[in-house]
PDB file of N, CA and C in Angstrom:
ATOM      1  N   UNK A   1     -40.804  54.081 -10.507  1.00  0.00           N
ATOM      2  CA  UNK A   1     -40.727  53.651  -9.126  1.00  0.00           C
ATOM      3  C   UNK A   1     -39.440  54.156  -8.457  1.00  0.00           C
ATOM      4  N   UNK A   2     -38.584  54.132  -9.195  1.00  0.00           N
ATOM      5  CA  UNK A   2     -36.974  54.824  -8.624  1.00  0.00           C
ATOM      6  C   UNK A   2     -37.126  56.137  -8.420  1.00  0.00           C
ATOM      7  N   UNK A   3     -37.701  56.894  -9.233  1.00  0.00           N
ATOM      8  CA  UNK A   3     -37.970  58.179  -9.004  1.00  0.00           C
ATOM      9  C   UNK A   3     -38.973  58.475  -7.895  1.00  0.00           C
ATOM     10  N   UNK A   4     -39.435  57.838  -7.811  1.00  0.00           N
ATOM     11  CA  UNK A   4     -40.575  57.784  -6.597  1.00  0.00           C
ATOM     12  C   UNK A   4     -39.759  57.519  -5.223  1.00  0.00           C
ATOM     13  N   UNK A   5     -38.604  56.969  -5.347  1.00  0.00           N
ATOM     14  CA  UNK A   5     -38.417  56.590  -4.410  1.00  0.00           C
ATOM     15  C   UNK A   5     -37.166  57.480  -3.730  1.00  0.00           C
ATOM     16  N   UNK A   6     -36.797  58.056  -4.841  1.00  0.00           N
ATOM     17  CA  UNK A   6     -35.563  59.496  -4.543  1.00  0.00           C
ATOM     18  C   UNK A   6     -36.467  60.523  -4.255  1.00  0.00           C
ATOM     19  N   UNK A   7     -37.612  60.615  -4.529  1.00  0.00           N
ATOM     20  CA  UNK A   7     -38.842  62.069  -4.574  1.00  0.00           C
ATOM     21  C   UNK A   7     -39.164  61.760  -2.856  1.00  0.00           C
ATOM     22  N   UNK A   8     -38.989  60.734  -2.524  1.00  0.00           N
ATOM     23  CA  UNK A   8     -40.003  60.243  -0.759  1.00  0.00           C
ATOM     24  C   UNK A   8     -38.043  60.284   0.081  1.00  0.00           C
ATOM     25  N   UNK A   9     -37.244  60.068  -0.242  1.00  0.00           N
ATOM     26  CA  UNK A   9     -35.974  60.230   0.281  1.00  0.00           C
ATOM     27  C   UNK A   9     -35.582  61.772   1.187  1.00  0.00           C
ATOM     28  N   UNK A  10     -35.661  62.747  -0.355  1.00  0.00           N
ATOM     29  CA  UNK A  10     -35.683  64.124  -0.239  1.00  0.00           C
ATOM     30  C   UNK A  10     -36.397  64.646   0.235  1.00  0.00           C
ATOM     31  N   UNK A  11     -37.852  64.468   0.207  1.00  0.00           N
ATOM     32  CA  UNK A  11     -38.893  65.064   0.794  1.00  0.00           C
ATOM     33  C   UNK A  11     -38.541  64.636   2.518  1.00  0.00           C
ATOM     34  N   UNK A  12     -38.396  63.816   2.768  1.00  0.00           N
ATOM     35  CA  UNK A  12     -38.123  62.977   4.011  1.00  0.00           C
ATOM     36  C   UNK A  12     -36.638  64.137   4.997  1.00  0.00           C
ATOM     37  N   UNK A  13     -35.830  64.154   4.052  1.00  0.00           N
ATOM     38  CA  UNK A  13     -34.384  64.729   4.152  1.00  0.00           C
ATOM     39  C   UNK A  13     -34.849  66.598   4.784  1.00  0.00           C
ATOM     40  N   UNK A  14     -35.839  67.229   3.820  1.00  0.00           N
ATOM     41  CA  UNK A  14     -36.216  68.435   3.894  1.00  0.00           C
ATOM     42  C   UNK A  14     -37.285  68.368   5.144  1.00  0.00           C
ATOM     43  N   UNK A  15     -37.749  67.316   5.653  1.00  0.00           N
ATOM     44  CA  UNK A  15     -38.753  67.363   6.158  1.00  0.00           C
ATOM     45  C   UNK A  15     -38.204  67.269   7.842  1.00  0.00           C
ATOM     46  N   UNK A  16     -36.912  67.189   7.797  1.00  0.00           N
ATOM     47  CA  UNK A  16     -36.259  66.523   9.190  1.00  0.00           C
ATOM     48  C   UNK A  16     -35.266  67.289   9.577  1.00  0.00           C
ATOM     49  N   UNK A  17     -36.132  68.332  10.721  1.00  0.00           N
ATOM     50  CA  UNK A  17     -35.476  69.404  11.808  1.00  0.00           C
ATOM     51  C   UNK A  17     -34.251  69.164  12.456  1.00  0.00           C
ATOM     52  N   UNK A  18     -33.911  67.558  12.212  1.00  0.00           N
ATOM     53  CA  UNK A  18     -32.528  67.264  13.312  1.00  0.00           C
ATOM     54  C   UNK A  18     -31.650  67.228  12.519  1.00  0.00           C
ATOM     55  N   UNK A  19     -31.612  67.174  10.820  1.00  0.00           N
ATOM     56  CA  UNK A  19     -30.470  67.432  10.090  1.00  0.00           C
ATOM     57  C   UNK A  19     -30.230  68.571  10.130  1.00  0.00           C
ATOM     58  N   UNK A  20     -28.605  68.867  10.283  1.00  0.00           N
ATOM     59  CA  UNK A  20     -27.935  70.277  10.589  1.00  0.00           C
ATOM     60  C   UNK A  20     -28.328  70.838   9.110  1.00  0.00           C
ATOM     61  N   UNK A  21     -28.655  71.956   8.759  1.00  0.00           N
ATOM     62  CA  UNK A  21     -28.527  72.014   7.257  1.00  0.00           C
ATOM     63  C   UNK A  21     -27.533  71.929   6.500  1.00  0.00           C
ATOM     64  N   UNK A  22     -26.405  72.213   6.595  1.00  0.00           N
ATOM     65  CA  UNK A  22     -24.920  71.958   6.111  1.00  0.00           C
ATOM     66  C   UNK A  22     -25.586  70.743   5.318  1.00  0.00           C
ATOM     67  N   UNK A  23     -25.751  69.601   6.197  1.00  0.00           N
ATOM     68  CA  UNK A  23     -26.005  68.265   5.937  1.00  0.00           C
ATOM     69  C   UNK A  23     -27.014  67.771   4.823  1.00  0.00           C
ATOM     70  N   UNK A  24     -27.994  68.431   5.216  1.00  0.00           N
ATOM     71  CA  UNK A  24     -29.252  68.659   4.484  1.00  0.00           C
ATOM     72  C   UNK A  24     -28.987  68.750   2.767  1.00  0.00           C
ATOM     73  N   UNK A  25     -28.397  70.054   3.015  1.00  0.00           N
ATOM     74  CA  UNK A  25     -27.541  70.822   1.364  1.00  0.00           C
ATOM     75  C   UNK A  25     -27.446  69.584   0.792  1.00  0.00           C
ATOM     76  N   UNK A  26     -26.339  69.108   1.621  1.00  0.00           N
ATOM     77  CA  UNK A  26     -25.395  68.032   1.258  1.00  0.00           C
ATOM     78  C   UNK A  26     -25.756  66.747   0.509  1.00  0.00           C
ATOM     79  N   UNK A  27     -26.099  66.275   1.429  1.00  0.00           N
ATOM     80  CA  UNK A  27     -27.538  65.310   1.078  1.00  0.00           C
ATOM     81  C   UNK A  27     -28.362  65.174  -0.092  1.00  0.00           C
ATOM     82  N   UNK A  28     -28.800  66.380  -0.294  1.00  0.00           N
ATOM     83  CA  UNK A  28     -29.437  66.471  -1.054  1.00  0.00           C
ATOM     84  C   UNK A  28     -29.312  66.832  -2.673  1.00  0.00           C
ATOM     85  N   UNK A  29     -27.992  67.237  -2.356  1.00  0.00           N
ATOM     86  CA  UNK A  29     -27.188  67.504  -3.837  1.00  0.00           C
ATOM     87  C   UNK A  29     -26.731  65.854  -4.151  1.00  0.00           C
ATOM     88  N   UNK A  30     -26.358  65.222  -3.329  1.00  0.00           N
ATOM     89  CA  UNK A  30     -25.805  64.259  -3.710  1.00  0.00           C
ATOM     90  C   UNK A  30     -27.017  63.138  -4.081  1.00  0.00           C
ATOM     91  N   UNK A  31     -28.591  63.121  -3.409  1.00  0.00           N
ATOM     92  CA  UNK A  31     -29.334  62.780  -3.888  1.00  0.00           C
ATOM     93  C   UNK A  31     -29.947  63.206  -5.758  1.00  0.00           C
ATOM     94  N   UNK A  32     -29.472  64.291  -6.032  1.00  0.00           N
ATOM     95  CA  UNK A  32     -29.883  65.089  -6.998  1.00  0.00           C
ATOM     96  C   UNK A  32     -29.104  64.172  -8.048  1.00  0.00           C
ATOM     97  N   UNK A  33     -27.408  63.776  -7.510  1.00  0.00           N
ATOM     98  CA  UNK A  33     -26.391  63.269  -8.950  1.00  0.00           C
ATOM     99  C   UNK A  33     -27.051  61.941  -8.477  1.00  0.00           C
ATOM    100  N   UNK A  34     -26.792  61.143  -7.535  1.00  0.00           N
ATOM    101  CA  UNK A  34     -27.893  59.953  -7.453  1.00  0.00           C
ATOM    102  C   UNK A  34     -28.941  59.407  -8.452  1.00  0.00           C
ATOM    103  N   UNK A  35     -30.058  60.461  -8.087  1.00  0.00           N
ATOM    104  CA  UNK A  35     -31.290  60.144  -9.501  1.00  0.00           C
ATOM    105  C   UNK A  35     -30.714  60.361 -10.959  1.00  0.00           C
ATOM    106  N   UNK A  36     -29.595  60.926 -11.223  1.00  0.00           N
ATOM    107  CA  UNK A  36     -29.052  61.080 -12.194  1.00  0.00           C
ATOM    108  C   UNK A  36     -28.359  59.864 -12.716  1.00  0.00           C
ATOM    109  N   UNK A  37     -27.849  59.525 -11.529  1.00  0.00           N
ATOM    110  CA  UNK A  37     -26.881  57.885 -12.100  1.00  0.00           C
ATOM    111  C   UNK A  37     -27.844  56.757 -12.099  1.00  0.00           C
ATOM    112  N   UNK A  38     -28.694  56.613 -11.366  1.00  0.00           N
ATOM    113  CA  UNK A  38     -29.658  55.814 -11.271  1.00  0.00           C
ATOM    114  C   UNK A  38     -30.692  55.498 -12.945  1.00  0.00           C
ATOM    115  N   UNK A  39     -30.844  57.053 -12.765  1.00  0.00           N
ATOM    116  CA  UNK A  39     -31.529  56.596 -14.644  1.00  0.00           C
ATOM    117  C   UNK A  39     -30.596  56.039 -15.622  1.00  0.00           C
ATOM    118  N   UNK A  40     -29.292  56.141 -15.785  1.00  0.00           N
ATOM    119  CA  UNK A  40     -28.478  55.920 -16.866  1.00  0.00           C
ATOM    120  C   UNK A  40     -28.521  54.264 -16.458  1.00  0.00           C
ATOM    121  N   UNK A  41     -28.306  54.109 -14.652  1.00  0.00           N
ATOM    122  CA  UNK A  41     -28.158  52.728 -14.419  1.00  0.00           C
ATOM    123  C   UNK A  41     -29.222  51.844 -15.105  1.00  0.00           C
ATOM    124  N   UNK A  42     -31.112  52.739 -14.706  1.00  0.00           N
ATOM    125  CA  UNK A  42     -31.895  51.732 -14.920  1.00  0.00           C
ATOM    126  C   UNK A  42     -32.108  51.399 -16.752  1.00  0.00           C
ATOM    127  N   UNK A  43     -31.435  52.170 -18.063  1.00  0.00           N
ATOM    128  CA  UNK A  43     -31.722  52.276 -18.588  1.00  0.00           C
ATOM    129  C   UNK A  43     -31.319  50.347 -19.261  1.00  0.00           C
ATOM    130  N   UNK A  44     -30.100  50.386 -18.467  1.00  0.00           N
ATOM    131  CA  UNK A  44     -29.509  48.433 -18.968  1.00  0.00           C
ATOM    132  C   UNK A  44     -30.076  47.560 -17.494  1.00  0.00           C
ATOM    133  N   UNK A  45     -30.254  48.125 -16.262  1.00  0.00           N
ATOM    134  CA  UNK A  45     -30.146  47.230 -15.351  1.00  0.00           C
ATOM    135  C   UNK A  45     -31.683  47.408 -14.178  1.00  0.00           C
ATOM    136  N   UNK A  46     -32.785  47.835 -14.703  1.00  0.00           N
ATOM    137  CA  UNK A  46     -33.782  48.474 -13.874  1.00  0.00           C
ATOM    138  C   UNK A  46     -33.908  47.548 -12.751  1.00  0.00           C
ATOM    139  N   UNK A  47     -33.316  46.411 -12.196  1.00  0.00           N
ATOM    140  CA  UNK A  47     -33.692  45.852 -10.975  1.00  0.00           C
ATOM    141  C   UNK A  47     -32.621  45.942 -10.053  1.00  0.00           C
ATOM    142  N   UNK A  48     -31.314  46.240 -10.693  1.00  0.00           N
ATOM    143  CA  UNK A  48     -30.268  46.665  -9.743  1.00  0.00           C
ATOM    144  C   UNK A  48     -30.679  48.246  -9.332  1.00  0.00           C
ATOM    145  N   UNK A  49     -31.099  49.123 -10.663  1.00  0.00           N
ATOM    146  CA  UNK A  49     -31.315  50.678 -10.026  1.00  0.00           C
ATOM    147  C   UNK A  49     -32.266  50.930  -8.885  1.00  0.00           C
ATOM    148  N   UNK A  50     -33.362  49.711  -8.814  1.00  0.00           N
ATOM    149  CA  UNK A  50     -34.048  49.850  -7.831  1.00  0.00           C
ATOM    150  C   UNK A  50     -33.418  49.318  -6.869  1.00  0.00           C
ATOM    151  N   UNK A  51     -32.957  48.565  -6.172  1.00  0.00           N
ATOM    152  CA  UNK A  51     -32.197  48.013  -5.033  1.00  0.00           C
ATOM    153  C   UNK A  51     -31.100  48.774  -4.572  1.00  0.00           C
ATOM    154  N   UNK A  52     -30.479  50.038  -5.760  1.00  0.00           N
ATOM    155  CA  UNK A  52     -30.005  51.144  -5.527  1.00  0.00           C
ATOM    156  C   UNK A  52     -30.599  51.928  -4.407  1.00  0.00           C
ATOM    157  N   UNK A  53     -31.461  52.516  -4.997  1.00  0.00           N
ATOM    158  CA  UNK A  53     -32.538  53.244  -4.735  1.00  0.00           C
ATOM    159  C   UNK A  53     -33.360  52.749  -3.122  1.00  0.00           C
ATOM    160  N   UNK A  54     -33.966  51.714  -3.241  1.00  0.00           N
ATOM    161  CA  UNK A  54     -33.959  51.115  -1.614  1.00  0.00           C
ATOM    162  C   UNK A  54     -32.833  50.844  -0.812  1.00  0.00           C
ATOM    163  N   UNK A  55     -32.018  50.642  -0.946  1.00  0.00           N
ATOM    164  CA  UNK A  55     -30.810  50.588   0.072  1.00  0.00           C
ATOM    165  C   UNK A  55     -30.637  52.251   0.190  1.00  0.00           C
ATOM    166  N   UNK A  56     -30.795  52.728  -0.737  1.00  0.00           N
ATOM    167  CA  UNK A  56     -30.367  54.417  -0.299  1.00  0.00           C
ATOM    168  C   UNK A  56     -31.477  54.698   1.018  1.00  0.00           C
ATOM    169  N   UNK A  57     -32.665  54.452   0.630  1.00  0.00           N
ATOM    170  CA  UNK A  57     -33.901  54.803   1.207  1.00  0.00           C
ATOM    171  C   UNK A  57     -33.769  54.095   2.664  1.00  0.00           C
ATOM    172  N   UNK A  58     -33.454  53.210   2.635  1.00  0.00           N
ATOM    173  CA  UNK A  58     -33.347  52.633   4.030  1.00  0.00           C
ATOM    174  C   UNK A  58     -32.495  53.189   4.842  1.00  0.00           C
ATOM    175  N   UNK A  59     -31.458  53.486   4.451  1.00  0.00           N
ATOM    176  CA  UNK A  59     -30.367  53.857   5.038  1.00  0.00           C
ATOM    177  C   UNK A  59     -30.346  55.499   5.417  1.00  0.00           C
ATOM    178  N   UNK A  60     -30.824  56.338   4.632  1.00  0.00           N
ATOM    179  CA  UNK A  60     -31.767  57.597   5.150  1.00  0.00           C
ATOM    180  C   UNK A  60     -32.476  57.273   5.858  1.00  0.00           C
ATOM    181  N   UNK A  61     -33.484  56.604   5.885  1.00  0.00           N
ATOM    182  CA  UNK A  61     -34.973  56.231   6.816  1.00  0.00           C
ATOM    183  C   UNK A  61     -33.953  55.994   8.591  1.00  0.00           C
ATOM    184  N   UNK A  62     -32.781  55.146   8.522  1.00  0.00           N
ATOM    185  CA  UNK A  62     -32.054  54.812   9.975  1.00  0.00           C
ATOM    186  C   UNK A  62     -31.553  56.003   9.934  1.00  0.00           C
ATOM    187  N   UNK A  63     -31.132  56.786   9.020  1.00  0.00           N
ATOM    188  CA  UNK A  63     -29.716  57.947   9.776  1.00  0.00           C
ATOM    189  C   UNK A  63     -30.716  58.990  10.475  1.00  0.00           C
ATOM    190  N   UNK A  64     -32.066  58.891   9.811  1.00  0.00           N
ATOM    191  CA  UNK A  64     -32.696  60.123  10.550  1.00  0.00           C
ATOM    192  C   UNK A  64     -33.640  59.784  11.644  1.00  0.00           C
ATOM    193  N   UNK A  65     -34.040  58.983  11.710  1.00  0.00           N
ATOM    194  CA  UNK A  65     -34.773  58.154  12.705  1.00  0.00           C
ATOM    195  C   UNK A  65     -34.655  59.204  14.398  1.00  0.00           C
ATOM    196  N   UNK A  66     -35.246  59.322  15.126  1.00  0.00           N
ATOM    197  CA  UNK A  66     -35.226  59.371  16.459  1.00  0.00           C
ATOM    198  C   UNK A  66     -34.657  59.195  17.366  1.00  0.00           C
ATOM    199  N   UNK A  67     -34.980  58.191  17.445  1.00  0.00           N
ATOM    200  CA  UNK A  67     -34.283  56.724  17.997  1.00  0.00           C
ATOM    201  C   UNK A  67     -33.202  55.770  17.028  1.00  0.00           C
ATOM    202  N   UNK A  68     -31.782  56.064  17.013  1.00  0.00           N
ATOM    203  CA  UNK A  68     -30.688  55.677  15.861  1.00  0.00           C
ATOM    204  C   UNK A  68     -30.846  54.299  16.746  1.00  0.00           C
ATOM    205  N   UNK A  69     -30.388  53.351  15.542  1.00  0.00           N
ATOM    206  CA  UNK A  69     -29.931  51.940  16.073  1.00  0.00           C
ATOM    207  C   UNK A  69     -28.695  51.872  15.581  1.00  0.00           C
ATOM    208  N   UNK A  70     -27.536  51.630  16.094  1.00  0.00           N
ATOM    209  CA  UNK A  70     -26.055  52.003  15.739  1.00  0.00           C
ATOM    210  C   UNK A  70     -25.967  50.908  14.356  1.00  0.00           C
ATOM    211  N   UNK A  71     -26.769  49.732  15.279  1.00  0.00           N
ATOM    212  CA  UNK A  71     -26.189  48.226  14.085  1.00  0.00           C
ATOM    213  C   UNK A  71     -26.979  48.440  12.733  1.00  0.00           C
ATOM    214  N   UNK A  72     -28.376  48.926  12.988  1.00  0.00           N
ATOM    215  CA  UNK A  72     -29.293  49.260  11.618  1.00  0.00           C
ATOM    216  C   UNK A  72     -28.291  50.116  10.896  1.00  0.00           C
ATOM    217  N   UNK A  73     -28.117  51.338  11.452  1.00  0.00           N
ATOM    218  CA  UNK A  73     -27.161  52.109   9.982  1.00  0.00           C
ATOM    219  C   UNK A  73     -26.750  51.294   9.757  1.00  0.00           C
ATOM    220  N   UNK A  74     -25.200  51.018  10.520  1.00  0.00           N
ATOM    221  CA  UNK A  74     -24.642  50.099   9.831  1.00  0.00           C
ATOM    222  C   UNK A  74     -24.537  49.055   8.403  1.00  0.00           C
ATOM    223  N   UNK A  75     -25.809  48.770   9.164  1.00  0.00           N
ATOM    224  CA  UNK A  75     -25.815  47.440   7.878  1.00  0.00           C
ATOM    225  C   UNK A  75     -26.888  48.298   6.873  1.00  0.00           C
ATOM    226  N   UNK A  76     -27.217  49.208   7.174  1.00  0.00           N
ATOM    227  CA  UNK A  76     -28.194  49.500   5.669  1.00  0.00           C
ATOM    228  C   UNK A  76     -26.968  50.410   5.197  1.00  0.00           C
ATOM    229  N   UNK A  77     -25.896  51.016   5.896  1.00  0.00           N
ATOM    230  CA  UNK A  77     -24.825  51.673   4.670  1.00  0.00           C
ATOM    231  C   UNK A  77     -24.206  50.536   4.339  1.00  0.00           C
ATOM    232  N   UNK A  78     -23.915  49.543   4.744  1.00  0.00           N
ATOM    233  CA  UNK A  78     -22.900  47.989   4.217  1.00  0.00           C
ATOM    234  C   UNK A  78     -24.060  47.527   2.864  1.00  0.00           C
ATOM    235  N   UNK A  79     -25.362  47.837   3.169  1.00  0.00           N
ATOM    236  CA  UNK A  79     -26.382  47.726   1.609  1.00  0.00           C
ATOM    237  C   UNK A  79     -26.164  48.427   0.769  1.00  0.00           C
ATOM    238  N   UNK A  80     -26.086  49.651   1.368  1.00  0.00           N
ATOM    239  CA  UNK A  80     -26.082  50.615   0.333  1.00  0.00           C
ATOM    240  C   UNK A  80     -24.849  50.338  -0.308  1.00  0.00           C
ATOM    241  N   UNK A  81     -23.919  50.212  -0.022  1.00  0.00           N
ATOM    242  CA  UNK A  81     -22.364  50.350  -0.737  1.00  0.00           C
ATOM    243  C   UNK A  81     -22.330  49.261  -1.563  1.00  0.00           C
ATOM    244  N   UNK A  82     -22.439  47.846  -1.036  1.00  0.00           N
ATOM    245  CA  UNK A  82     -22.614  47.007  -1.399  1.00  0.00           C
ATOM    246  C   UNK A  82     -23.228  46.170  -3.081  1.00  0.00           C
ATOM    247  N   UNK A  83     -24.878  47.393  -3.020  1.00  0.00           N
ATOM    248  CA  UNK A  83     -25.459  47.390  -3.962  1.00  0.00           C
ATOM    249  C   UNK A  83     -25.362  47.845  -4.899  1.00  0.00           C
ATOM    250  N   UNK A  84     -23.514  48.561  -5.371  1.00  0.00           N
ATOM    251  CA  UNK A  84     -23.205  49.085  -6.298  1.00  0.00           C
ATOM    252  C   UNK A  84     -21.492  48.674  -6.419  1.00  0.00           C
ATOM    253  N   UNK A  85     -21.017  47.693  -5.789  1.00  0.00           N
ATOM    254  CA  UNK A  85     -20.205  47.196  -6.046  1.00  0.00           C
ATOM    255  C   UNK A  85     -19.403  46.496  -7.793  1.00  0.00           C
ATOM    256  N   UNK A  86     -20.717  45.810  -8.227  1.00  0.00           N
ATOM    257  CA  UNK A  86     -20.626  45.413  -8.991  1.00  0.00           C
ATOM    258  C   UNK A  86     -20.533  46.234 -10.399  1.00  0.00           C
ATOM    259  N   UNK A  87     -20.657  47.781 -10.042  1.00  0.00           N
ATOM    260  CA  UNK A  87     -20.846  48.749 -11.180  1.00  0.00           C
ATOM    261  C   UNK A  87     -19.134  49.898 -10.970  1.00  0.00           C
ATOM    262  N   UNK A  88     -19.001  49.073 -10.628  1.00  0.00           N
ATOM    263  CA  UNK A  88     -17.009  49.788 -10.287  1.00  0.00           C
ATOM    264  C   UNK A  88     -16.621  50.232 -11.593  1.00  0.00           C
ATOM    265  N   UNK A  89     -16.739  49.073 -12.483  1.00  0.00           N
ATOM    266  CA  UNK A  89     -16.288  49.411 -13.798  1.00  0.00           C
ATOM    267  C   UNK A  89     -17.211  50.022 -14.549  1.00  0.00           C
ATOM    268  N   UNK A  90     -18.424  49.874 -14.783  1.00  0.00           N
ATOM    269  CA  UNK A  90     -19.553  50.103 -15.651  1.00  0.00           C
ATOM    270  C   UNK A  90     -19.885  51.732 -15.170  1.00  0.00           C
ATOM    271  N   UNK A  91     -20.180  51.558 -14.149  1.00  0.00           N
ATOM    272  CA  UNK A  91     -20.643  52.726 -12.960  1.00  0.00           C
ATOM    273  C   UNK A  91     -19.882  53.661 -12.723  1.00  0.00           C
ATOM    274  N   UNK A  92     -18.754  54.301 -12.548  1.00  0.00           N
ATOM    275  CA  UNK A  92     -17.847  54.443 -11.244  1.00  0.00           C
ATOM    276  C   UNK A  92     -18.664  55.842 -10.486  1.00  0.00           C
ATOM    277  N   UNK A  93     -18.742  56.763 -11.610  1.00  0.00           N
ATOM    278  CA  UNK A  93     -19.392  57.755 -11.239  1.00  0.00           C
ATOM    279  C   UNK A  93     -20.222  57.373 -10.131  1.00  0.00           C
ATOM    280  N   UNK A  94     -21.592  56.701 -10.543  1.00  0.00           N
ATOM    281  CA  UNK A  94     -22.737  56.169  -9.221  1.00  0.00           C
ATOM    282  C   UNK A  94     -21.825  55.454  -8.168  1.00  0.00           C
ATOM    283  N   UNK A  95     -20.718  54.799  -8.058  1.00  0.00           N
ATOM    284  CA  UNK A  95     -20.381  54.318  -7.104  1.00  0.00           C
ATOM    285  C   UNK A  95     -20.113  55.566  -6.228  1.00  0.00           C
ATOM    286  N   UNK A  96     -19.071  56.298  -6.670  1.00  0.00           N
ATOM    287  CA  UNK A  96     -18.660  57.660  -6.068  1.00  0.00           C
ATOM    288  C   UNK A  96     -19.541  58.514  -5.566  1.00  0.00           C
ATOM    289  N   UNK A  97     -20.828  58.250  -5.842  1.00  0.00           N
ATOM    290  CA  UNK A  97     -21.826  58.862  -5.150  1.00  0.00           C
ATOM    291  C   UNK A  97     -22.592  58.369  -4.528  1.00  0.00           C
ATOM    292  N   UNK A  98     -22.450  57.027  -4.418  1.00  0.00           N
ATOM    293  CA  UNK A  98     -23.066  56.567  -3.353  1.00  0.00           C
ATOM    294  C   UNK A  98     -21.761  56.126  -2.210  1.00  0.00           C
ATOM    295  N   UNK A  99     -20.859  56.107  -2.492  1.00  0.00           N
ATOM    296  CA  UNK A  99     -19.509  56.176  -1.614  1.00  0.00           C
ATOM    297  C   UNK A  99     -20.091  57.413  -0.240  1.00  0.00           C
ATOM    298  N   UNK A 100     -20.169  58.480  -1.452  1.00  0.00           N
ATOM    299  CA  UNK A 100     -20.130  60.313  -0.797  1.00  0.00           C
ATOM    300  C   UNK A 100     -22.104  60.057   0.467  1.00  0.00           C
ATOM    301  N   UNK A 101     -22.274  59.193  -0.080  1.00  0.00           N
ATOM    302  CA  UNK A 101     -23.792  59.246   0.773  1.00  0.00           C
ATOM    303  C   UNK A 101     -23.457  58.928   1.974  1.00  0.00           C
ATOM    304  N   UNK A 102     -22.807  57.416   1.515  1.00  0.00           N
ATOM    305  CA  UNK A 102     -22.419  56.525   2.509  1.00  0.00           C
ATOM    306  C   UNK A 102     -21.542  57.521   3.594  1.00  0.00           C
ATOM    307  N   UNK A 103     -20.335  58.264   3.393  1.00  0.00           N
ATOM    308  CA  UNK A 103     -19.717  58.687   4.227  1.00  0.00           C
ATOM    309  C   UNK A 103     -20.419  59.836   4.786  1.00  0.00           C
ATOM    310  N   UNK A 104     -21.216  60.858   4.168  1.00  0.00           N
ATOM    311  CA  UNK A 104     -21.994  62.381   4.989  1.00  0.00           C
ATOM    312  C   UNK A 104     -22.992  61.664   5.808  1.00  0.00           C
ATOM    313  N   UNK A 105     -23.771  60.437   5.457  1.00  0.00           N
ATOM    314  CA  UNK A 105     -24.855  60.053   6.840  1.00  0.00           C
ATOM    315  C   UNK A 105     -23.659  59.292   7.869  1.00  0.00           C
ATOM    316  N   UNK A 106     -22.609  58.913   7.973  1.00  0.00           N
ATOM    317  CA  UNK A 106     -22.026  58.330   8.745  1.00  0.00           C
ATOM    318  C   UNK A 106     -20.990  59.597   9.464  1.00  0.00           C
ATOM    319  N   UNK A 107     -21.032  60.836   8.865  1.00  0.00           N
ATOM    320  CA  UNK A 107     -20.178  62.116   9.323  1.00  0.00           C
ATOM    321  C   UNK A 107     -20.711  62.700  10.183  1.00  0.00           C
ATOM    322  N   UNK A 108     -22.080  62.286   9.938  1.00  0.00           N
ATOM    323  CA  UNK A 108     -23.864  63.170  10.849  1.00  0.00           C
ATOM    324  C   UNK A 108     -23.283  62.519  12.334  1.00  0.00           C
ATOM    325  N   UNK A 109     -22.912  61.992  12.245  1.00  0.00           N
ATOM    326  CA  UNK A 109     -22.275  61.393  14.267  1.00  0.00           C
ATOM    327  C   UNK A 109     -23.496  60.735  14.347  1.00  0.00           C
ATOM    328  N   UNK A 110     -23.614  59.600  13.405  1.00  0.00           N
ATOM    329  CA  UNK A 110     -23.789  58.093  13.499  1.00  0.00           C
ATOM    330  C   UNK A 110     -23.601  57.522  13.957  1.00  0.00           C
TER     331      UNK A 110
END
């Protein structure tokens, strides 16, 4: 299901003419170490890797949107970050990459 849900992220990411490509690249590499930290995550914690994984998804789903809602990002990057707080020590790597998400959709002139 996590993988499913980084596979509908990217596809989403490639699929959307208003990301500069710079961004796109970007994005998408960092989605790439993402699914990477995510499996090691779900291998002890599979209900935090998914809530990973949806807060990522949401928070793509607002940055690319049409119509931006300033407060929606917002609070779906305050999820996203949020939802990996607790892996500072365990994690750091996945934090650092979801740090790097958090800041390139908020660089996009969010």
């Amino acid at each position: 299901m996590v993988q499913d849900t980084i596979q509908k992220i990217e596809a989403k990411l490639n699929g959307n003419e208003a990301i500069k490509p710079e961004n796109r690249a970007e994005l998408v590499e960092l989605l790439h170490q993402l699914k990477s930290e995510i499996n090691t995550l779900a291998e002890t914690n599979a209900e935090s890797a998914q809530t990973v994984a949806g807060f990522t998804e949401v928070s793509a789903h607002e940055a690319t949107r049409t119509q931006k809602n300033p407060e929606l990002i917002e609070l779906s990057l305050k999820g996203l970050s949020q939802s990996v707080t607790e892996f500072e020590g365990s994690h750091p790597t996945l934090v650092a990459v979801v740090n790097r998400i958090c800041t390139t959709l908020s660089n996009m002139g969010i």
